[in-house]
PDB file of N, CA and C in Angstrom:
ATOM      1  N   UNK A   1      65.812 218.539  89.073  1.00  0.00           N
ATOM      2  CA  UNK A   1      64.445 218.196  88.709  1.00  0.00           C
ATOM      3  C   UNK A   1      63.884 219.220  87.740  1.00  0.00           C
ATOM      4  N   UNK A   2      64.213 220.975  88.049  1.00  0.00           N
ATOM      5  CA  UNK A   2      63.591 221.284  86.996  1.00  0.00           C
ATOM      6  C   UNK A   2      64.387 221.519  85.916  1.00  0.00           C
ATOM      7  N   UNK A   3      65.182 221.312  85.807  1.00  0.00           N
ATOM      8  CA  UNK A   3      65.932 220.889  84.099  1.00  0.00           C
ATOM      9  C   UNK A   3      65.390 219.606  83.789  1.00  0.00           C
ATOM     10  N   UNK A   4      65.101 218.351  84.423  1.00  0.00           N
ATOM     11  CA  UNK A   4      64.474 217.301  83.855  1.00  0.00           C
ATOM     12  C   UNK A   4      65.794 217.134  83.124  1.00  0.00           C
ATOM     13  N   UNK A   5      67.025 216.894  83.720  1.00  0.00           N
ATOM     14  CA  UNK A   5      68.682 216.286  83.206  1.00  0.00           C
ATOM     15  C   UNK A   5      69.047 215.184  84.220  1.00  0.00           C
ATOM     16  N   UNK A   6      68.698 215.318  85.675  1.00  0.00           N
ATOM     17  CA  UNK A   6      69.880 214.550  86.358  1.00  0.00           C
ATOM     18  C   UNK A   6      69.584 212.661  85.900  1.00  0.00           C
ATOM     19  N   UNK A   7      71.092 212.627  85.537  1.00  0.00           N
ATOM     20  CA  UNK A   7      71.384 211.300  84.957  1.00  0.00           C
ATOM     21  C   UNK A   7      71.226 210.169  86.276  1.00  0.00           C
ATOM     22  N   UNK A   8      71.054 208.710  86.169  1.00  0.00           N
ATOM     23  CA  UNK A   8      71.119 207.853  86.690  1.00  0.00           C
ATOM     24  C   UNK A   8      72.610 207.707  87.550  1.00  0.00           C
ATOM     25  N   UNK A   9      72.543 207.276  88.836  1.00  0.00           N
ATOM     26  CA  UNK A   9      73.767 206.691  88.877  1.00  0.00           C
ATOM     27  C   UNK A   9      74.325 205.257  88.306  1.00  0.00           C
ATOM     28  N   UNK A  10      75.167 205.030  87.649  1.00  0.00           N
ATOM     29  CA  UNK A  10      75.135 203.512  86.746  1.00  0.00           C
ATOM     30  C   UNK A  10      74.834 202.422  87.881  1.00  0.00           C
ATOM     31  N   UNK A  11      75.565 202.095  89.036  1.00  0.00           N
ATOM     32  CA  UNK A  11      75.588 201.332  90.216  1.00  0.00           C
ATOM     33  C   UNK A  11      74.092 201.197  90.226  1.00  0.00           C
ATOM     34  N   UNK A  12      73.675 202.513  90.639  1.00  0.00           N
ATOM     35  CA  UNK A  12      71.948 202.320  91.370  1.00  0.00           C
ATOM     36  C   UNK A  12      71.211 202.008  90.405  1.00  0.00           C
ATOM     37  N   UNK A  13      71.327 202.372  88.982  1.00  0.00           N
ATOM     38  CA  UNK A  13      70.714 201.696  87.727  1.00  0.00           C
ATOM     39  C   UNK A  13      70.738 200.431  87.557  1.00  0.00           C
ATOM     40  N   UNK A  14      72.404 199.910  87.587  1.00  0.00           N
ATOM     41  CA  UNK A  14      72.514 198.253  87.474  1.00  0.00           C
ATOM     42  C   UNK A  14      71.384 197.691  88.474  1.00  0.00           C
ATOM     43  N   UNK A  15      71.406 197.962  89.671  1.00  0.00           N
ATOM     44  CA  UNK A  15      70.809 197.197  91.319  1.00  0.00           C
ATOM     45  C   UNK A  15      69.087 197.590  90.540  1.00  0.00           C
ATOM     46  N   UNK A  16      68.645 198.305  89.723  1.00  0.00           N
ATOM     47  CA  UNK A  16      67.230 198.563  89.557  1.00  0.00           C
ATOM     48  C   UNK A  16      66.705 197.885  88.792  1.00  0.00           C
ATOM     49  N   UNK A  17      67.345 197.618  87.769  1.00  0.00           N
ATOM     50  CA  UNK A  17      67.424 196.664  86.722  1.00  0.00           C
ATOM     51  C   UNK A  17      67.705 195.294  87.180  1.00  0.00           C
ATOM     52  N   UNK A  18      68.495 194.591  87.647  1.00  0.00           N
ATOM     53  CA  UNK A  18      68.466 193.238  88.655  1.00  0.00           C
ATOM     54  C   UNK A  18      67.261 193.226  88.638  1.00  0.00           C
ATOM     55  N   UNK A  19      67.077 194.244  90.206  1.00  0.00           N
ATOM     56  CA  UNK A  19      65.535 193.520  91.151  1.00  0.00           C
ATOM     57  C   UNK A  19      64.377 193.548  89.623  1.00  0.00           C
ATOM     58  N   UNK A  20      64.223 194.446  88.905  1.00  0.00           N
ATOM     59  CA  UNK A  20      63.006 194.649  88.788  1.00  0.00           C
ATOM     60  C   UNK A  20      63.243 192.904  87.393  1.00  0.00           C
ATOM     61  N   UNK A  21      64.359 192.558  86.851  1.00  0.00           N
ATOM     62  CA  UNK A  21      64.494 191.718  86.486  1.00  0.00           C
ATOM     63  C   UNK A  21      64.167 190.258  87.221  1.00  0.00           C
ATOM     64  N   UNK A  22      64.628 190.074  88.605  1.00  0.00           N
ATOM     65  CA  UNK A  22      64.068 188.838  89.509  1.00  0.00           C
ATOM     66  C   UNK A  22      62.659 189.229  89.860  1.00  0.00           C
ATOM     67  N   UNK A  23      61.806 190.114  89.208  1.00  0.00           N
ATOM     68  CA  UNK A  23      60.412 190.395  89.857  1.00  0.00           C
ATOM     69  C   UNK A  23      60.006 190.765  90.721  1.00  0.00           C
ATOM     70  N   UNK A  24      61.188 191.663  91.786  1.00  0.00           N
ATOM     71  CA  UNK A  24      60.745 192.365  92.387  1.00  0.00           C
ATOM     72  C   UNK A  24      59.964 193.874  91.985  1.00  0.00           C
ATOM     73  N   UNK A  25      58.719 194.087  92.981  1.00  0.00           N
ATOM     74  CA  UNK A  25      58.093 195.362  92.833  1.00  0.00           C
ATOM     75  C   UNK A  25      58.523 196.527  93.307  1.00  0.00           C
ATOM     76  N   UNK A  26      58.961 197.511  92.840  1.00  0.00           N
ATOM     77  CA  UNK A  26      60.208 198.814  93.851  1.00  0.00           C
ATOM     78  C   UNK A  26      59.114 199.833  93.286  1.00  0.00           C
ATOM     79  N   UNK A  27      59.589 200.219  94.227  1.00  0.00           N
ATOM     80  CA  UNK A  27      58.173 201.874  95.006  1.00  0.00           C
ATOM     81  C   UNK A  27      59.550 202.745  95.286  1.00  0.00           C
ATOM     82  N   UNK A  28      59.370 203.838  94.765  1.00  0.00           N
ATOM     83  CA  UNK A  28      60.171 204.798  94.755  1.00  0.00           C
ATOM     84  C   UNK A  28      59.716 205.584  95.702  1.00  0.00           C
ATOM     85  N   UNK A  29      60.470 206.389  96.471  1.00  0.00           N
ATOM     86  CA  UNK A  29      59.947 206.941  98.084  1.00  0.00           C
ATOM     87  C   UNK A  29      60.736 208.297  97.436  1.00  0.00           C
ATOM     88  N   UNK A  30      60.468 209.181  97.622  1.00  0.00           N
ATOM     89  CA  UNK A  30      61.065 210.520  97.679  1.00  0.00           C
ATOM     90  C   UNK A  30      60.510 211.769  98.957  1.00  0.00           C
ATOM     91  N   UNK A  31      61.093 212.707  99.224  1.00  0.00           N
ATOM     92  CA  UNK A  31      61.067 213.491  99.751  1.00  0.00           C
ATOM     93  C   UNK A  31      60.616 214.773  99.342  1.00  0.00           C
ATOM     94  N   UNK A  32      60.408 214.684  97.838  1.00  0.00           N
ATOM     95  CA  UNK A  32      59.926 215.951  97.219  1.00  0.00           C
ATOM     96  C   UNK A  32      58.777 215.976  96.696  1.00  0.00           C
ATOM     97  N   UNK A  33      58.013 216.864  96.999  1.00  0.00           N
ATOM     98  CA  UNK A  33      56.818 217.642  96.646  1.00  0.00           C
ATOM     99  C   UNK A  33      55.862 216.946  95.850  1.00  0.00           C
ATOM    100  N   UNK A  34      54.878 216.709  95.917  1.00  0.00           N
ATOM    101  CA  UNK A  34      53.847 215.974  94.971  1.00  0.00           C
ATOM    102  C   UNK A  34      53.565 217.563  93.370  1.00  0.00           C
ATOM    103  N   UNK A  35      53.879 218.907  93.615  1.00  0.00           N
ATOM    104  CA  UNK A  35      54.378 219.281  92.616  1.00  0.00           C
ATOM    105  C   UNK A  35      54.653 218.932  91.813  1.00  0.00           C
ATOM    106  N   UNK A  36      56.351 218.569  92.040  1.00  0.00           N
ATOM    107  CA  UNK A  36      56.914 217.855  91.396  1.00  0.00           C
ATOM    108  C   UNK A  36      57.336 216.706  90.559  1.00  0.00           C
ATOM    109  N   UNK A  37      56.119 216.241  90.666  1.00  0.00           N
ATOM    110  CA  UNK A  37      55.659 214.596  90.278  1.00  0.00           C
ATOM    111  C   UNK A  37      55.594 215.087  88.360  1.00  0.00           C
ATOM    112  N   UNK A  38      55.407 215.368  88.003  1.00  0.00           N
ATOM    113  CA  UNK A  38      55.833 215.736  86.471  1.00  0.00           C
ATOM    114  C   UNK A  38      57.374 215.526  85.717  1.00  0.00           C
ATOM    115  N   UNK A  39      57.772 216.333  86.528  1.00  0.00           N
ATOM    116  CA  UNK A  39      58.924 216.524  86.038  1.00  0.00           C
ATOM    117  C   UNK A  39      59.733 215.160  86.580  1.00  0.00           C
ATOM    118  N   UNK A  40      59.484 214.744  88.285  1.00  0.00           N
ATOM    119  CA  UNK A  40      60.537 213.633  88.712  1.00  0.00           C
ATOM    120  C   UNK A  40      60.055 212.433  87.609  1.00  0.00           C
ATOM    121  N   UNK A  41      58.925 212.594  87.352  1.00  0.00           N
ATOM    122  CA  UNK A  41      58.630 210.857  86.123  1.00  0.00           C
ATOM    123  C   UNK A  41      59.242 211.420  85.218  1.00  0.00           C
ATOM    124  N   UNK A  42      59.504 212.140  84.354  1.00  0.00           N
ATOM    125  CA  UNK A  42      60.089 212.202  82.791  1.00  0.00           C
ATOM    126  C   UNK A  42      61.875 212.324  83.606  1.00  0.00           C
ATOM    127  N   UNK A  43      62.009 212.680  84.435  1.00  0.00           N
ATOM    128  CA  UNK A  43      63.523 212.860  85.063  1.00  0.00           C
ATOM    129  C   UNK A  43      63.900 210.976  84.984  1.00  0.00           C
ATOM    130  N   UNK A  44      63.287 210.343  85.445  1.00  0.00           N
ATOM    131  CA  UNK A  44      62.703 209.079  85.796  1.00  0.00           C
ATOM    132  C   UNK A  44      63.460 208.134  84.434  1.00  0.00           C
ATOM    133  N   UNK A  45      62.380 208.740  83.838  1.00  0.00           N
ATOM    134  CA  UNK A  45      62.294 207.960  82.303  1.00  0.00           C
ATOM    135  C   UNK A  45      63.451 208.259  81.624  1.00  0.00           C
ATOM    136  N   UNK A  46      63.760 209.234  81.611  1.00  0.00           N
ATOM    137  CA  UNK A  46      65.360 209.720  80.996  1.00  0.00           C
ATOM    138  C   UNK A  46      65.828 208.968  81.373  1.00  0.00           C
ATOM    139  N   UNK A  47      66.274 209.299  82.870  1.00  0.00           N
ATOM    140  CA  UNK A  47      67.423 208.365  83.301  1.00  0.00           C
ATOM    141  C   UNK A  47      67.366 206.873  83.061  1.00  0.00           C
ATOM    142  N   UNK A  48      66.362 205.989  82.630  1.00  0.00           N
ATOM    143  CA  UNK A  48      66.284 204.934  82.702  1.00  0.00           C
ATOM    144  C   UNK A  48      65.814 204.593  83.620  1.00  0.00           C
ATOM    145  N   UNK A  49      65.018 204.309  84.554  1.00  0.00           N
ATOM    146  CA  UNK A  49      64.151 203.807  85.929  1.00  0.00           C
ATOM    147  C   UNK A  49      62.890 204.039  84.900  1.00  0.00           C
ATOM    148  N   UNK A  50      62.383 202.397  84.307  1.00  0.00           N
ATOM    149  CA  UNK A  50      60.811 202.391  84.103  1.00  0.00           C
ATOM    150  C   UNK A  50      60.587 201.014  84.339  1.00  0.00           C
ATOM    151  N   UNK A  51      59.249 200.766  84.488  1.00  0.00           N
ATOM    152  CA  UNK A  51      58.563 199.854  85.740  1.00  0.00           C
ATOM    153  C   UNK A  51      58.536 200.047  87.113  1.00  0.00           C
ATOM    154  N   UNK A  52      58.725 200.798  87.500  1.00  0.00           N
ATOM    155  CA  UNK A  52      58.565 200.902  88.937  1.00  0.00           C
ATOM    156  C   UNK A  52      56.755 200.505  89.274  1.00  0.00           C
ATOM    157  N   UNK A  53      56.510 200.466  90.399  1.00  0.00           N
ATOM    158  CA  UNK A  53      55.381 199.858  90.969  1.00  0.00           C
ATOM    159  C   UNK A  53      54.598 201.312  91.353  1.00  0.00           C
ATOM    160  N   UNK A  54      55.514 202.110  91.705  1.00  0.00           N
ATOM    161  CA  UNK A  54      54.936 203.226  92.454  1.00  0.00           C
ATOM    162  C   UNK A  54      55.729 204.504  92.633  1.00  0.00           C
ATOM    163  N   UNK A  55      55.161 205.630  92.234  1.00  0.00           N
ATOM    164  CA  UNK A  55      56.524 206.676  93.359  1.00  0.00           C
ATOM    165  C   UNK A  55      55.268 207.306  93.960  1.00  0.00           C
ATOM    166  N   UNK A  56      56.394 207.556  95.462  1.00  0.00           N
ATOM    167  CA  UNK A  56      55.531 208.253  96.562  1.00  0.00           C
ATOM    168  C   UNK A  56      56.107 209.469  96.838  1.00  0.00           C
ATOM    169  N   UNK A  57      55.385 210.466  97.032  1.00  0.00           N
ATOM    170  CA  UNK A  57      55.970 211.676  96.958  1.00  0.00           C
ATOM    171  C   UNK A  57      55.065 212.266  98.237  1.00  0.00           C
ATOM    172  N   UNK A  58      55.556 213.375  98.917  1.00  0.00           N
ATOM    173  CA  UNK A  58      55.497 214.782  99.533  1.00  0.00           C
ATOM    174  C   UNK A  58      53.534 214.505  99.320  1.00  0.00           C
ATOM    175  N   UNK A  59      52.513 214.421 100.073  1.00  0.00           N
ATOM    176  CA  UNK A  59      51.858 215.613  99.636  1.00  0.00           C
ATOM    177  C   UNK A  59      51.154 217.056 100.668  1.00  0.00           C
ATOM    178  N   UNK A  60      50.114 217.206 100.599  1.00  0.00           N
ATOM    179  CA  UNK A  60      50.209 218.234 101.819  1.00  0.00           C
ATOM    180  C   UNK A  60      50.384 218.040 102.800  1.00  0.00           C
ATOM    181  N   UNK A  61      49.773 217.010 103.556  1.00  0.00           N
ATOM    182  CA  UNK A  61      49.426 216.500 105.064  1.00  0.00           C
ATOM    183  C   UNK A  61      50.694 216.175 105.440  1.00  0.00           C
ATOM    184  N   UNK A  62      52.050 215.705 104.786  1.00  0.00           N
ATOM    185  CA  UNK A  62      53.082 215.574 104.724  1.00  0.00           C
ATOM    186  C   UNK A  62      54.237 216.863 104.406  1.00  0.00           C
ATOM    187  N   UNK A  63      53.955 217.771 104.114  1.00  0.00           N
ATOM    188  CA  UNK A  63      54.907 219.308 104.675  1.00  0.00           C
ATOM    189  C   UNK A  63      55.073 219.343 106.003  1.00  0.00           C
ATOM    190  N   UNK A  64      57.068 219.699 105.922  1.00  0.00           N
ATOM    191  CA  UNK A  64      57.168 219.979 107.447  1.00  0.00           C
ATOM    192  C   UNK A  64      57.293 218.463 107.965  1.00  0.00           C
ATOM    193  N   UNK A  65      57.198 217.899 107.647  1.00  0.00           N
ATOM    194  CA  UNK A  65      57.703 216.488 108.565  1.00  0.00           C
ATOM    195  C   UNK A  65      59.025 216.294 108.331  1.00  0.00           C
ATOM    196  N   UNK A  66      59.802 215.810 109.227  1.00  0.00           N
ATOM    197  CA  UNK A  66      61.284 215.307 108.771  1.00  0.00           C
ATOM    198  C   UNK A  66      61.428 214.136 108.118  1.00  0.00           C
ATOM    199  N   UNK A  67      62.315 213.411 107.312  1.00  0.00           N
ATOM    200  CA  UNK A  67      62.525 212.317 106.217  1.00  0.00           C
ATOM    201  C   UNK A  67      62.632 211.008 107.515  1.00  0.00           C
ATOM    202  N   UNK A  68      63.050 211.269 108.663  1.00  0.00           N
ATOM    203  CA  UNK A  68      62.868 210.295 109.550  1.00  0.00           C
ATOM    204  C   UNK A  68      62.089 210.054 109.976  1.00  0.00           C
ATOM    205  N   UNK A  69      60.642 210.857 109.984  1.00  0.00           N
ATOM    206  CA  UNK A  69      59.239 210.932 110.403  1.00  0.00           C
ATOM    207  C   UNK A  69      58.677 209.962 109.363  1.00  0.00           C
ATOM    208  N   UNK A  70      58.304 210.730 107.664  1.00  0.00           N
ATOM    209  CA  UNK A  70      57.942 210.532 106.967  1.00  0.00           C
ATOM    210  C   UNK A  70      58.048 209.356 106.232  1.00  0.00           C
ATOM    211  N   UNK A  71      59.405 209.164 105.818  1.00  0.00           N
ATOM    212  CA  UNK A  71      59.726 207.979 104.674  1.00  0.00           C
ATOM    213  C   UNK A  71      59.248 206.604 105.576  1.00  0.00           C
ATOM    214  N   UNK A  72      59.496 206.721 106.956  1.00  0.00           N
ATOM    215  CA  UNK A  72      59.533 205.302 107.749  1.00  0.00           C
ATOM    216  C   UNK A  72      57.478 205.195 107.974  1.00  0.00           C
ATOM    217  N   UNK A  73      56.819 206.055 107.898  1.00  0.00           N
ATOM    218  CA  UNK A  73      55.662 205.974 107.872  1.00  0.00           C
ATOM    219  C   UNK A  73      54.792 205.894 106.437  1.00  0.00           C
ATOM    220  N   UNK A  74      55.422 206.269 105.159  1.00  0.00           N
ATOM    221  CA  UNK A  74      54.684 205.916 103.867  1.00  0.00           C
ATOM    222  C   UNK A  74      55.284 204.015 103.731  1.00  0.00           C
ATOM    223  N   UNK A  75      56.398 203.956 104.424  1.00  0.00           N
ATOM    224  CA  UNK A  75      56.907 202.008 104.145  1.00  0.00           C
ATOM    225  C   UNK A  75      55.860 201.558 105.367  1.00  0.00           C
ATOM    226  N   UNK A  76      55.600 202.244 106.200  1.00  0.00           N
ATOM    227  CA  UNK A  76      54.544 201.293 106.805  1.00  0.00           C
ATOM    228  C   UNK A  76      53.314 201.464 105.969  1.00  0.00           C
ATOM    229  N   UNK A  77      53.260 202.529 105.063  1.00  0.00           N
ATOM    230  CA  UNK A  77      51.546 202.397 104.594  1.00  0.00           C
ATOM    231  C   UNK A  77      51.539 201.229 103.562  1.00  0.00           C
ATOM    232  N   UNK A  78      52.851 201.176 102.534  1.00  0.00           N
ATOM    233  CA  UNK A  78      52.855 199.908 102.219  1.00  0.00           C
ATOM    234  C   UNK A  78      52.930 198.559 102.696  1.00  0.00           C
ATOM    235  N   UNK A  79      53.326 198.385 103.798  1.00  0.00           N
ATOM    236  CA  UNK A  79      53.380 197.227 104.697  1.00  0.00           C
ATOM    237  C   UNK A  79      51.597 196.640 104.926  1.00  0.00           C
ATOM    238  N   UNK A  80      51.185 197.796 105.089  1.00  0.00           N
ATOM    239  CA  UNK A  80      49.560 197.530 105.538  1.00  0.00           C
ATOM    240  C   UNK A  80      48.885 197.316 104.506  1.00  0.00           C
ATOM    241  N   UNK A  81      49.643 197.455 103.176  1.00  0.00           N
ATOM    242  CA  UNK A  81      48.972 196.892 102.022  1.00  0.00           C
ATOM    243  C   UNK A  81      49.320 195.799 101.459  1.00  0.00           C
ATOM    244  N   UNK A  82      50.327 195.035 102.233  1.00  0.00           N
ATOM    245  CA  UNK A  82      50.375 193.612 101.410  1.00  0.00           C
ATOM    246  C   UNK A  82      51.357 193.256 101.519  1.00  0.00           C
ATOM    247  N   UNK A  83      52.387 194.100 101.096  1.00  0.00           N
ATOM    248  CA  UNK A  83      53.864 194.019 100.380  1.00  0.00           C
ATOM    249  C   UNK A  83      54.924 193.975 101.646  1.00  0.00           C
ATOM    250  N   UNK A  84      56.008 193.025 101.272  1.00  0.00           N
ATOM    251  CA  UNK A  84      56.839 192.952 101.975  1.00  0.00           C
ATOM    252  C   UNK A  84      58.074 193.476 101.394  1.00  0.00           C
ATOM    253  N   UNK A  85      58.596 194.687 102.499  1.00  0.00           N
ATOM    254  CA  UNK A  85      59.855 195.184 102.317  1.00  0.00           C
ATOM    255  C   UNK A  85      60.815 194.502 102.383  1.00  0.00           C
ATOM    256  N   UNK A  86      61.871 193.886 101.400  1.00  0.00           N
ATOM    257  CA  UNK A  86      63.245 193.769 101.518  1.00  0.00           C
ATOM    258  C   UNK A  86      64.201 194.974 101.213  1.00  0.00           C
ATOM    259  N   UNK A  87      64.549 195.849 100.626  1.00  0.00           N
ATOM    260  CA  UNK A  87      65.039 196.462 101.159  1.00  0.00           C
ATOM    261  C   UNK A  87      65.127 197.917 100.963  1.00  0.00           C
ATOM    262  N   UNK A  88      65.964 198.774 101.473  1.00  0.00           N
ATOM    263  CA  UNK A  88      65.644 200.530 100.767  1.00  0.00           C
ATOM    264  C   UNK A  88      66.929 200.611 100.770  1.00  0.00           C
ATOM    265  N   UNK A  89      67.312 201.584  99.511  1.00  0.00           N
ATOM    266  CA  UNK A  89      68.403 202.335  99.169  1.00  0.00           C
ATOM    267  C   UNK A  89      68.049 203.606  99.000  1.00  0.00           C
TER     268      UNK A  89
END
């Protein structure tokens, strides 16, 4: 992230490109730092991932939680907003 280099994986690129091609909306979930939100969008854009709907990131109230705590409670905050999850990678 802070080189703003790491490349796409081609696989997870192809599958991003699909959905966001059949119109699905993908919300990017991460584990890192609302900091970091600079650098992960231009990391983002390099790699090729644009249109996304959303990225959710780290912020304070969220330090210190584990990724099994956390990630399964920001997909429920989207759930309570409308959107129906099919699926996470």
């Amino acid at each position: 992230v802070f080189k703003m280099k790491a490349p796409a994986l081609p696989s997870s690129l192809l599958l991003y490109n699909s959905l966001l091609a059949r119109g699905f909306k993908i919300f990017l979930l991460t584990g890192r730092n609302e900091s970091l939100r600079n650098g992960t969008v231009h990391n983002l854009f390099q790699a090729g991932y644009k249109g996304w709907a959303g990225l959710i990131m780290r912020g304070e109230s969220d330090q210190g939680t584990s990724a099994g705590v956390y990630k399964p409670k920001k997909r429920g905050e989207l759930v309570k907003k409308g959107y129906r999850l099919w699926g996470s990678v």
